[in-house]
Structure formats: C-alpha cells, structure tokens
Protein backbone atom coordinates (compact mmCIF):
# COMPACT_ATOMS: atom_id res chain seq x y z
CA UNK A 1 15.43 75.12 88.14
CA UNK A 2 15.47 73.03 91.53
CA UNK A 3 19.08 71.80 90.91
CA UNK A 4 19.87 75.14 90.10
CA UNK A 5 18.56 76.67 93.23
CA UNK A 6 20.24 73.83 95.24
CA UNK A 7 23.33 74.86 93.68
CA UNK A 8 23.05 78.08 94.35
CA UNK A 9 22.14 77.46 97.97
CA UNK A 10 24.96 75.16 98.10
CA UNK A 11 27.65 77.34 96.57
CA UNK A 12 26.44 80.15 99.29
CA UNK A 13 26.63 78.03 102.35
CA UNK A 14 30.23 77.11 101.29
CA UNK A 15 31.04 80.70 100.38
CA UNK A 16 29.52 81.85 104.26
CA UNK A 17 31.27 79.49 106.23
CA UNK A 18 34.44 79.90 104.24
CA UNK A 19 34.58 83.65 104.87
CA UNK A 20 33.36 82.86 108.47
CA UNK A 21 36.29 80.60 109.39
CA UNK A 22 39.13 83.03 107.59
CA UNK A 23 36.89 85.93 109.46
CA UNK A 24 37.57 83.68 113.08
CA UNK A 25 41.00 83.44 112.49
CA UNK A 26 42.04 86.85 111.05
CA UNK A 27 40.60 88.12 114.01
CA UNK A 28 42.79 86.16 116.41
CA UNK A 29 46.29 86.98 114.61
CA UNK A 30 44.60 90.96 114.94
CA UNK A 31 44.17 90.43 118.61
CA UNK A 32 47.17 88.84 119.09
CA UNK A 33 49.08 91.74 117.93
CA UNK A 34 47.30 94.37 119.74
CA UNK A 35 48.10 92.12 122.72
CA UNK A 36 51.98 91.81 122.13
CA UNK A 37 52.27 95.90 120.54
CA UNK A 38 52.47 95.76 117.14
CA UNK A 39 50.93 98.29 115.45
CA UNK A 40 48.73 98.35 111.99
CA UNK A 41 46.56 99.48 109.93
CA UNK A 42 43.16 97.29 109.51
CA UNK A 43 43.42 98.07 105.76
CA UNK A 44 46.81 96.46 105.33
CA UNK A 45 46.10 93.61 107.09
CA UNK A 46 42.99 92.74 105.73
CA UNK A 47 43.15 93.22 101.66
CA UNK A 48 46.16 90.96 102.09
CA UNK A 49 44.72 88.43 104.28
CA UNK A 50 41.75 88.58 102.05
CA UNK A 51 43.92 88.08 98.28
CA UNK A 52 46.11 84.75 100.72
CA UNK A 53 42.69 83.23 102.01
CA UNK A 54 40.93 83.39 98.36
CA UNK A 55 44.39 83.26 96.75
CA UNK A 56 44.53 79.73 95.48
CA UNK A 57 40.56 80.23 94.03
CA UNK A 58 42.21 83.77 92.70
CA UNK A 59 45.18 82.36 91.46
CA UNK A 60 42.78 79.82 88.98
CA UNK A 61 41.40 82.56 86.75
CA UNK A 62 42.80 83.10 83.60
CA UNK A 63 44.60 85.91 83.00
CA UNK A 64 46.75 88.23 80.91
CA UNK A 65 50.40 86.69 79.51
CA UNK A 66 52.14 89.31 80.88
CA UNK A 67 51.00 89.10 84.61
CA UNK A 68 50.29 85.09 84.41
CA UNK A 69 53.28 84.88 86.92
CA UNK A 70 51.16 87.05 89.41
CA UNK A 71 48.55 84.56 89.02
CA UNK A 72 50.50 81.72 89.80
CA UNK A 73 52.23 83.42 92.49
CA UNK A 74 48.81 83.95 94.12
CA UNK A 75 47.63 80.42 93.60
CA UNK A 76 50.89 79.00 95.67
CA UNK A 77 50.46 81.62 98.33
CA UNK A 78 46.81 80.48 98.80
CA UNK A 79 47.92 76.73 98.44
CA UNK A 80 49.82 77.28 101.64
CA UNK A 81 47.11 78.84 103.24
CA UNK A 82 45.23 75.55 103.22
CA UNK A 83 47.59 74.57 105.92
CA UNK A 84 47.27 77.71 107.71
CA UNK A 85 43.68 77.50 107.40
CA UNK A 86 42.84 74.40 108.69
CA UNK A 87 45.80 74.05 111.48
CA UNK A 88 45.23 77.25 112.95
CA UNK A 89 41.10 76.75 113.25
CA UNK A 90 42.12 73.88 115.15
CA UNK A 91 44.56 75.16 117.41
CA UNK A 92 42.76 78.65 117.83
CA UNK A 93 39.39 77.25 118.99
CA UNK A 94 41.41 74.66 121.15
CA UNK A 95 43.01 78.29 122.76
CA UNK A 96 39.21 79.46 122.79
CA UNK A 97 38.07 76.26 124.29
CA UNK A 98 41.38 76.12 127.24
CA UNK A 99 40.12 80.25 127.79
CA UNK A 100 36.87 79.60 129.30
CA UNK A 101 38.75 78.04 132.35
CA UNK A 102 40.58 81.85 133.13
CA UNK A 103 36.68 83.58 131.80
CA UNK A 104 35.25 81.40 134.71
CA UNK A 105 37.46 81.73 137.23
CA UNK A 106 37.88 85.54 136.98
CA UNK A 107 41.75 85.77 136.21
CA UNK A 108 43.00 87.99 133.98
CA UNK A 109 42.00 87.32 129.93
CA UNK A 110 44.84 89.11 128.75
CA UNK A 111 47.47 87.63 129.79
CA UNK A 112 46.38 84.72 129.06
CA UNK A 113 45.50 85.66 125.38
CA UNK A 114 49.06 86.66 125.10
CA UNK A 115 50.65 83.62 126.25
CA UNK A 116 48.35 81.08 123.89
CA UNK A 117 48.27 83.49 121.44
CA UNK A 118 52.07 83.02 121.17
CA UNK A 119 51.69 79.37 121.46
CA UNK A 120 49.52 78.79 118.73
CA UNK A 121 51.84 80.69 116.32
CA UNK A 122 54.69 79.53 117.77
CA UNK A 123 53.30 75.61 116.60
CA UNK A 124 52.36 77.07 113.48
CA UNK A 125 55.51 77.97 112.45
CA UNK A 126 57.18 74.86 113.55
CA UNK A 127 54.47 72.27 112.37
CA UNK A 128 54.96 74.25 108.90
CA UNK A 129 58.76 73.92 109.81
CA UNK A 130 58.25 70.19 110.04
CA UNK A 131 55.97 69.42 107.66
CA UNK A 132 58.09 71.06 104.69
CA UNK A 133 60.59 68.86 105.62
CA UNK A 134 57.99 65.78 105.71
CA UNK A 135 56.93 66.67 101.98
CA UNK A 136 60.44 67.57 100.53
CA UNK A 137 62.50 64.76 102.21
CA UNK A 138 61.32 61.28 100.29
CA UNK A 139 61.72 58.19 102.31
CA UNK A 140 62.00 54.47 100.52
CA UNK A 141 59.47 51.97 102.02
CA UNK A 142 60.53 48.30 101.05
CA UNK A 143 57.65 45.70 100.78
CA UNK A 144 58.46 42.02 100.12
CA UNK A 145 55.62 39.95 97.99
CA UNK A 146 55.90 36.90 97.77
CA UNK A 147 53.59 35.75 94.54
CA UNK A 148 52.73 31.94 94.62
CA UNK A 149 52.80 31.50 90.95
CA UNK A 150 55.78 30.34 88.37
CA UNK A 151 58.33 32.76 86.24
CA UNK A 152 57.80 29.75 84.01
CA UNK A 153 60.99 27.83 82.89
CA UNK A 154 63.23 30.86 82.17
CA UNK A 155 61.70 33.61 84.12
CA UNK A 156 62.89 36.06 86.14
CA UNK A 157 61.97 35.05 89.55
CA UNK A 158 62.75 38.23 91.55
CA UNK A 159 61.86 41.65 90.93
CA UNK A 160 62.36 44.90 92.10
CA UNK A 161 59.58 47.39 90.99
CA UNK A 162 59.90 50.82 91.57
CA UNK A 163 56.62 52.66 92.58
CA UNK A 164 55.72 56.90 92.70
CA UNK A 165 52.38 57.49 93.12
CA UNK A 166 50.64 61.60 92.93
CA UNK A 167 53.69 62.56 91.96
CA UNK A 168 52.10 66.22 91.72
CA UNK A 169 54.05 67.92 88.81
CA UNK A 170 52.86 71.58 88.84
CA UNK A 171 53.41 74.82 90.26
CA UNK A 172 54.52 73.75 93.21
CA UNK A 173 56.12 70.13 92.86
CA UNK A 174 58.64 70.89 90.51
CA UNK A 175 62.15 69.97 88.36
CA UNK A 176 63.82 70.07 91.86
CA UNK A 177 61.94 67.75 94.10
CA UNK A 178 61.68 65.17 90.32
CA UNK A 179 65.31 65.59 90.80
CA UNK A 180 64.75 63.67 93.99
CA UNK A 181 62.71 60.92 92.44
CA UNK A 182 65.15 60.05 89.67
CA UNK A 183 67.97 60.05 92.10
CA UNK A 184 66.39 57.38 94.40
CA UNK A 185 64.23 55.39 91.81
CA UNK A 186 67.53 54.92 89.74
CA UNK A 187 69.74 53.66 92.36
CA UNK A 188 67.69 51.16 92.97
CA UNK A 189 68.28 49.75 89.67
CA UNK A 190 64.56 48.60 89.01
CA UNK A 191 63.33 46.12 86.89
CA UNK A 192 60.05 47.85 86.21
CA UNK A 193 58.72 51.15 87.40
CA UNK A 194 55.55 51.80 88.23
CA UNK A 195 53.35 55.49 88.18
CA UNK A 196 49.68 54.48 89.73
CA UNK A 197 48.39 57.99 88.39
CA UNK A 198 48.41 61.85 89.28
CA UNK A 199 51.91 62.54 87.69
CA UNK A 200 50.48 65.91 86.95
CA UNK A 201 48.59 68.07 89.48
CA UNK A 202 45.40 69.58 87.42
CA UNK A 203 46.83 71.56 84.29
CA UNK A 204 49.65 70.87 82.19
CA UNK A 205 50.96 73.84 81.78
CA UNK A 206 53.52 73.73 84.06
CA UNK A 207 54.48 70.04 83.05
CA UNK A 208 55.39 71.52 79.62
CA UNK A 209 56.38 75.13 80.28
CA UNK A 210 59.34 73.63 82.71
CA UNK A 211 60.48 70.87 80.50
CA UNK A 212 59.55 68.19 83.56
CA UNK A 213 59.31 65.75 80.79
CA UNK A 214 62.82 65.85 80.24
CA UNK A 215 63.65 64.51 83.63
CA UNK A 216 60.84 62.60 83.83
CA UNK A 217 62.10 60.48 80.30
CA UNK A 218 65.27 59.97 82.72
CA UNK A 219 63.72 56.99 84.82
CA UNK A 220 65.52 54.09 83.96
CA UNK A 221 64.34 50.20 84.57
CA UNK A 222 65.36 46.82 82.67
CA UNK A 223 61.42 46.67 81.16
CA UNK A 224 60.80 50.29 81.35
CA UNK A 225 57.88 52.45 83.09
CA UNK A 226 53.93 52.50 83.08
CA UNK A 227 51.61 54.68 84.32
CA UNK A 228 47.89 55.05 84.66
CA UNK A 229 45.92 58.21 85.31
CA UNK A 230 45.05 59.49 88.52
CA UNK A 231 41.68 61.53 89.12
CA UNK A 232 44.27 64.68 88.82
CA UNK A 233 45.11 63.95 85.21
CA UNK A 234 40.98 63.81 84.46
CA UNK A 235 40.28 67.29 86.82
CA UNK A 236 43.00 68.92 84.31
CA UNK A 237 41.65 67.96 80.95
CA UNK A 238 44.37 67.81 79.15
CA UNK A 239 44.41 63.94 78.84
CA UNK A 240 45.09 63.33 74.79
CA UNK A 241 47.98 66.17 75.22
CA UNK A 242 49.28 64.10 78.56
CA UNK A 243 49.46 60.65 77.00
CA UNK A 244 51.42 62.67 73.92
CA UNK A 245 54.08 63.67 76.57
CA UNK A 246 54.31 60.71 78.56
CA UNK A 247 54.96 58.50 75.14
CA UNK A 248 57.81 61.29 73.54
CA UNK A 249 59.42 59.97 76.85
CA UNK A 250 58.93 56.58 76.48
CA UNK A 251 56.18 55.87 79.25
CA UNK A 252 53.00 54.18 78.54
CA UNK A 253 49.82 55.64 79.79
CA UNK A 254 47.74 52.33 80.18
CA UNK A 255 43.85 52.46 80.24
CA UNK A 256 42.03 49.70 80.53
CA UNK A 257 44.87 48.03 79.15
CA UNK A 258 46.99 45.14 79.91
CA UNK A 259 50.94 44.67 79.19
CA UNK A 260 53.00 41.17 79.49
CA UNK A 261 56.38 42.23 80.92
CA UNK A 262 59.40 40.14 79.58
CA UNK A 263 56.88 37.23 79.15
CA UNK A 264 56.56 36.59 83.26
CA UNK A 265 54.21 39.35 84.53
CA UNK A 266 51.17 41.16 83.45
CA UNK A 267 50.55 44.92 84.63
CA UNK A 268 46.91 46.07 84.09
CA UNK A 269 46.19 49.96 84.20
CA UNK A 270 43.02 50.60 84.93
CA UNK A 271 41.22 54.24 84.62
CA UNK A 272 40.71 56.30 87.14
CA UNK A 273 37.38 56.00 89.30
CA UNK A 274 36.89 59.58 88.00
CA UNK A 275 35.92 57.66 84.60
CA UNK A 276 32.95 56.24 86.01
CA UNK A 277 31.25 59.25 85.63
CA UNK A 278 30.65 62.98 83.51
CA UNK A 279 32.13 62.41 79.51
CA UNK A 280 34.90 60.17 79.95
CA UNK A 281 33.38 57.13 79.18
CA UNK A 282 33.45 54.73 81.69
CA UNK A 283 35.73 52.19 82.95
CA UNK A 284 35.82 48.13 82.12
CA UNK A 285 34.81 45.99 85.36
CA UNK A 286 37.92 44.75 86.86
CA UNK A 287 36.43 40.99 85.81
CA UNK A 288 36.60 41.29 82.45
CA UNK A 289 39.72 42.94 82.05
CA UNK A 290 41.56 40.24 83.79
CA UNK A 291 39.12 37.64 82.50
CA UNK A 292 41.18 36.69 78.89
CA UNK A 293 44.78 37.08 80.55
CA UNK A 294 47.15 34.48 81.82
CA UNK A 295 46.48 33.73 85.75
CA UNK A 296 49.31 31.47 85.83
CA UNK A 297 51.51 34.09 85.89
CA UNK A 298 51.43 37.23 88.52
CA UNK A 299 49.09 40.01 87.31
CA UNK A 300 50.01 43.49 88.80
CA UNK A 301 46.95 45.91 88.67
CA UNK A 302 47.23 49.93 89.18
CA UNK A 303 43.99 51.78 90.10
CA UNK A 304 44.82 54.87 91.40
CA UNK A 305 42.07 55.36 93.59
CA UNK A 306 42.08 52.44 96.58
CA UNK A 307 38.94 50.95 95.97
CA UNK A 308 36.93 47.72 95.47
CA UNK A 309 40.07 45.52 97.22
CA UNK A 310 37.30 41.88 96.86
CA UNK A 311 36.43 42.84 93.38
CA UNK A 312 40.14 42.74 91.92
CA UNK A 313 40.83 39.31 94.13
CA UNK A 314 38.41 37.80 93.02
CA UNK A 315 38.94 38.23 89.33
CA UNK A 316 42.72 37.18 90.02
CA UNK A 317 44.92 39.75 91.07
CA UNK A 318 47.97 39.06 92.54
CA UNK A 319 48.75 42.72 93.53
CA UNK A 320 47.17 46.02 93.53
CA UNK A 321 48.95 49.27 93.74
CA UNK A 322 47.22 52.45 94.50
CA UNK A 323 48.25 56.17 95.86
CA UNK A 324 45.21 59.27 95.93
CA UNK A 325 44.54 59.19 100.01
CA UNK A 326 48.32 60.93 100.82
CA UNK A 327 47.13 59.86 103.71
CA UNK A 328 45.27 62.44 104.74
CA UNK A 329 48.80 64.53 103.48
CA UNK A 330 48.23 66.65 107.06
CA UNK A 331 46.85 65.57 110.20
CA UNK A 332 44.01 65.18 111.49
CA UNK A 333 42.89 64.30 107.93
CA UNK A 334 44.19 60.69 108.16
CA UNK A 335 41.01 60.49 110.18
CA UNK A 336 39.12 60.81 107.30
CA UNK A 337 40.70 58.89 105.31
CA UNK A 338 41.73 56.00 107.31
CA UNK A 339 37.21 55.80 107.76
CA UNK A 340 36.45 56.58 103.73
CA UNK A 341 38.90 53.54 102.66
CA UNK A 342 39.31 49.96 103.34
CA UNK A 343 43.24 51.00 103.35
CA UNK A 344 44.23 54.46 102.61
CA UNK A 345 48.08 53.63 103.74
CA UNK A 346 50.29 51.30 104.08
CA UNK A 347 50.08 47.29 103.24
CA UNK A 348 47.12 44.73 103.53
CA UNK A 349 46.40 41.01 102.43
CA UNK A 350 42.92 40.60 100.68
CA UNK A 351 42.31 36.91 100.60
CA UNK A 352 45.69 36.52 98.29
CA UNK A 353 45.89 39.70 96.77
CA UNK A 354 48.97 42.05 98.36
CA UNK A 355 47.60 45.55 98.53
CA UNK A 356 49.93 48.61 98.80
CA UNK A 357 48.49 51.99 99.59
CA UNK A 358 51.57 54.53 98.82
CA UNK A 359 51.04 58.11 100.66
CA UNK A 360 52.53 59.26 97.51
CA UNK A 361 55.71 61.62 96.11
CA UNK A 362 54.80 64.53 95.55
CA UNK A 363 51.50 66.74 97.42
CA UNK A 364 48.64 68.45 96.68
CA UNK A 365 48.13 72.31 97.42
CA UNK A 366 50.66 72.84 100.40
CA UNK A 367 53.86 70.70 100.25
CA UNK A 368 53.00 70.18 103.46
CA UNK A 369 52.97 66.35 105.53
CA UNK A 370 51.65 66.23 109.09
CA UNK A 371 51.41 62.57 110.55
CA UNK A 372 52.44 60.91 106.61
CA UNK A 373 55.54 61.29 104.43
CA UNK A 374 56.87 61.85 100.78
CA UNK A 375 57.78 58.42 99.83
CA UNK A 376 58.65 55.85 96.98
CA UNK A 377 57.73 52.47 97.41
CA UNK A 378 59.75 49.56 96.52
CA UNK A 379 58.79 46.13 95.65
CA UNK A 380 60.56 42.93 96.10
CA UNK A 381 58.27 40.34 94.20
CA UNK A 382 59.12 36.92 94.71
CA UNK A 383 57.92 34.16 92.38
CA UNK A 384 58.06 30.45 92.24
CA UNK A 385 60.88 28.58 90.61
C-alpha cells in the first residue's frame, strides 16, 4: 500500500510539473502574439497546444484500425515537442532571467518582450532548422585499432567493420533515412558489420508494417552482420518476434553468445543492461562469457549500454562497442550524459581494451541533434602478422 501511495505521489508530482512547464511556455508564445498583433482565440490555441504537449503520451494508446494513423500522427507531433519543450524552457526563462535588468531599471517591458520574444522563436526555428539536418545527414567516423594479437598463420590481418548503433526503426526513423545507412555501410565494402542494439525504437509494428526488413537484409559484408539488443528492443516486447525478423534477413541477434568470425576474431553479444532486471532473466557476467574462448585471438564485445569499461578488460576484451547515450542527442543533455558514463561518446583506452562510444544512426523521439550527430562508425582493426 506504501509503494502504491509513493507511486501515486510520484506519478502526480511528474504530472504537476509537466503541465506547469507546458503552462510557462504556452503562456509566453500567447504573450508574444498579443505583443506583435496577432489575434486568437484562447480556445484554439490551447486544445491544440494541449493534444502537441501530451501528444506523444496520447499518441501511445491503443486505438481503433481505422484511425490508428491519427494516433501515430499524434505521437510524432508530440515527439517533436520534446525539442520544443525542453529548448524553449531554456531559452524562455533565460529571456525571463535577461528581463529583470529593463523591470529594475524602469524601461519599458514591452518592447523589450517583443524583441526577445522574437529572438527566442527566431532560435527555435533555426536550432530545429539545424538540428534536422544534424539527425538526417549521417557522417562516417573512422577509428584505427590496432589489436596486439595474431590472425594466426592465414588470417586476415586487417579489417574493416562497419558499426550502426540505435538505429531507431519506427515511426519516425524510417525506409528513407535506412536508405542512407545501406548506401554508406555498403560502400565501404565491410568485412563484418556490426548493430550494438536498438535497431527498433519500442514496438515493432512499424518495423514490419513498412517492410524495413527488406532493406535492412540489404547490408552486405564478407562475414555478414550481428546484432545485439539494445534496452529499446526489451521496452517494446516484442523480442521472440524481433529475433524472427532479424534471422529471415540473415542477421544474428546474439545474447550472451559468442561467434568465431572466419576463424580470426570472436564477437560476443551481450544482453542489454535492461536484462538485469524485471522477467528477462538476467545477463551472464562478462567473466564467464569470455572465460572458455580463445584470448589469443581479438575478442570484439557489443553491450549496448556503455557500462562496466574494467570489468570487460579484465576478463580479456580487446574491444568494446557500445551506442544508447546519443550523446545527449540535443544539447545541454550531453551534460548529463558525459557525468552518468565513464564515456558516453567518442573513443577511450581502458588499460588495453579500445572503447568506442557511437552517438548512434538513427534518434529517439525528435530526429533532432544539438551539439552530436547521426553517424556510422568505421573500424580499421589491425592485427599482428
């Protein structure tokens, strides 16, 4: 009854200062017009206001065949309004914050109310300008790794692997931007590609009702393509009907699983920290999946979340791939991130483990990037003669 009650309270509080910070910032853009002349009605600005703030919780519950598009519709609007939400809170109490200067000194309110009023949207619309661009424009980051271990007698000693991390696939992240994926990922002519989990974003409807599969199948590389599951995958619950998908197209979902690649290097998928707890069952300890394998040979893990970097070196990885952070996807969230994980971008040496940190491909809610970028990572893996 406690935890109940705590929930409740919880759940409230949330609710309260949700309303209160839509509330806040509705009533700026309503001031704002009155300021600048335009003319409306308070009805027909705030029922829509209301169904965009509460449109991507809206857009979530299930409803009729016939107006499921409506749904969906609503749940993309509302996904954009994350950006709107959190941007403009900052940037409206920063005009709040610059106003008591003219309050102080006397001058006249209005005017300046107008003027930073028509700033603030002004850098709304071109930071959403900008970071569209960010999300739908991939960029190819190049690492070089050089592994001090042997390709054995007749192994391949240099590799190119191919990495997309939160790719996204949904509502949102769709056939066109995959489009964008295949094209780069294939030119580079891979040797192995790599998927370090959340191909899918929550539900798999979309994954299946658009046929993404079908591109998906497309990537091409000499040993093929593996994946792991992302925290996304879990959140959807469609796992079982996932892995069916991913293996009609020829891409093995591994958990808790190793693989031997052309008899030179081992790629270990781990399961998502999201495993750890709730029904899923748990995840092995990095130690004792690694424990029975090969270490004369580079072993590649994937754990999609970027965690436990000393664990995984010290039971003998030579690299560890991971995505989930986007980097904070939109500034100033990096903040956060950057403080929650030992590396939640970018490239890092743990004792002789290379760690790569990918921002990721695709986005969650808003295809929006602020301060990070859409990217695919590619790996030039170096080995001993």
């Amino acid at each position: 009854m406690k935890m109940n009650r705590r929930v409740i309270f919880l759940f409230t509080f949330l609710l309260t200062v949700y309303a209160g910070i839509n509330i806040y910032i509705g009533w700026h853009v309503t001031e704002w017009f009155k300021l600048v002349g335009v003319s409306f009605s308070p009805w027909a600005f705030w029922v829509p206001f209301g169904l965009i703030a509460y449109g991507y919780i809206l857009g979530r519950v299930p409803l009729p065949h016939a107006i499921k598009p409506a749904g969906r519709l609503l749940k993309i609007v509302g996904a954009y309004y994350i950006f709107i939400m959190e941007t403009g809170l900052i940037l409206f109490l920063l005009e709040d914050l610059i106003g008591l200067v003219p309050r102080i000194a006397g001058w006249n309110i209005d005017d300046y109310s107008i003027y930073a009023g028509s700033i603030v949207m002004g850098a709304l619309a071109l930071l959403f300008i900008v970071g569209s661009r960010n999300a739908w424009s991939p960029i190819v980051r190049t690492y070089e790794l050089p592994i001090d271990k042997s390709a054995g007698e007749n192994g391949q000693r240099e590799w190119t692997v191919a990495v997309a991390s939160d790719i996204h696939l949904g509502n949102i992240v769709g056939r066109r931007h995959l489009r964008r994926l295949l094209k780069r990922v294939n030119e580079m002519q891979p040797d192995l590609i790599l998927l370090p989990g959340d191909v899918i974003d929550d539900s798999i409807e979309p994954f299946i009702r658009n046929r993404m599969g079908e591109l998906l199948g497309q990537l091409k590389a000499k040993h093929g393509v593996l994946a792991v599951l992302g925290n996304h995958e879990y959140y959807g619950g469609h796992i079982d009907s996932y892995i069916e998908q991913m293996n009609a197209i020829g891409i093995q979902v591994l958990r808790d699983e190793s693989v031997k690649v052309a008899d030179a290097i081992t790629v270990v998928g781990r399961k998502d920290k999201t495993a750890e707890g709730g029904p899923f069952g748990g995840r092995e300890v990095i130690g004792d999946l690694l424990g029975g394998l090969d270490h004369n040979k580079p072993i590649i893990v994937l754990d999609h979340q970027p965690t436990k970097f000393a664990e995984a070196a010290e039971a003998g990885a030579d690299v560890l791939l991971s995505g989930h952070t986007h980097r904070g996807q939109f500034a100033p969230n990096h903040l956060f991130t950057r403080r929650l994980f030992e590396l939640d971008w970018g490239y890092m040496r743990k004792e002789a483990m290379h760690v790569v940190v990918s921002s990721g491909f695709g986005s969650w809610g808003p295809a929006i990037r602020i301060g990070s970028r859409s990217e695919i990572i590619r790996l030039e893996i170096k080995l001993l003669p």
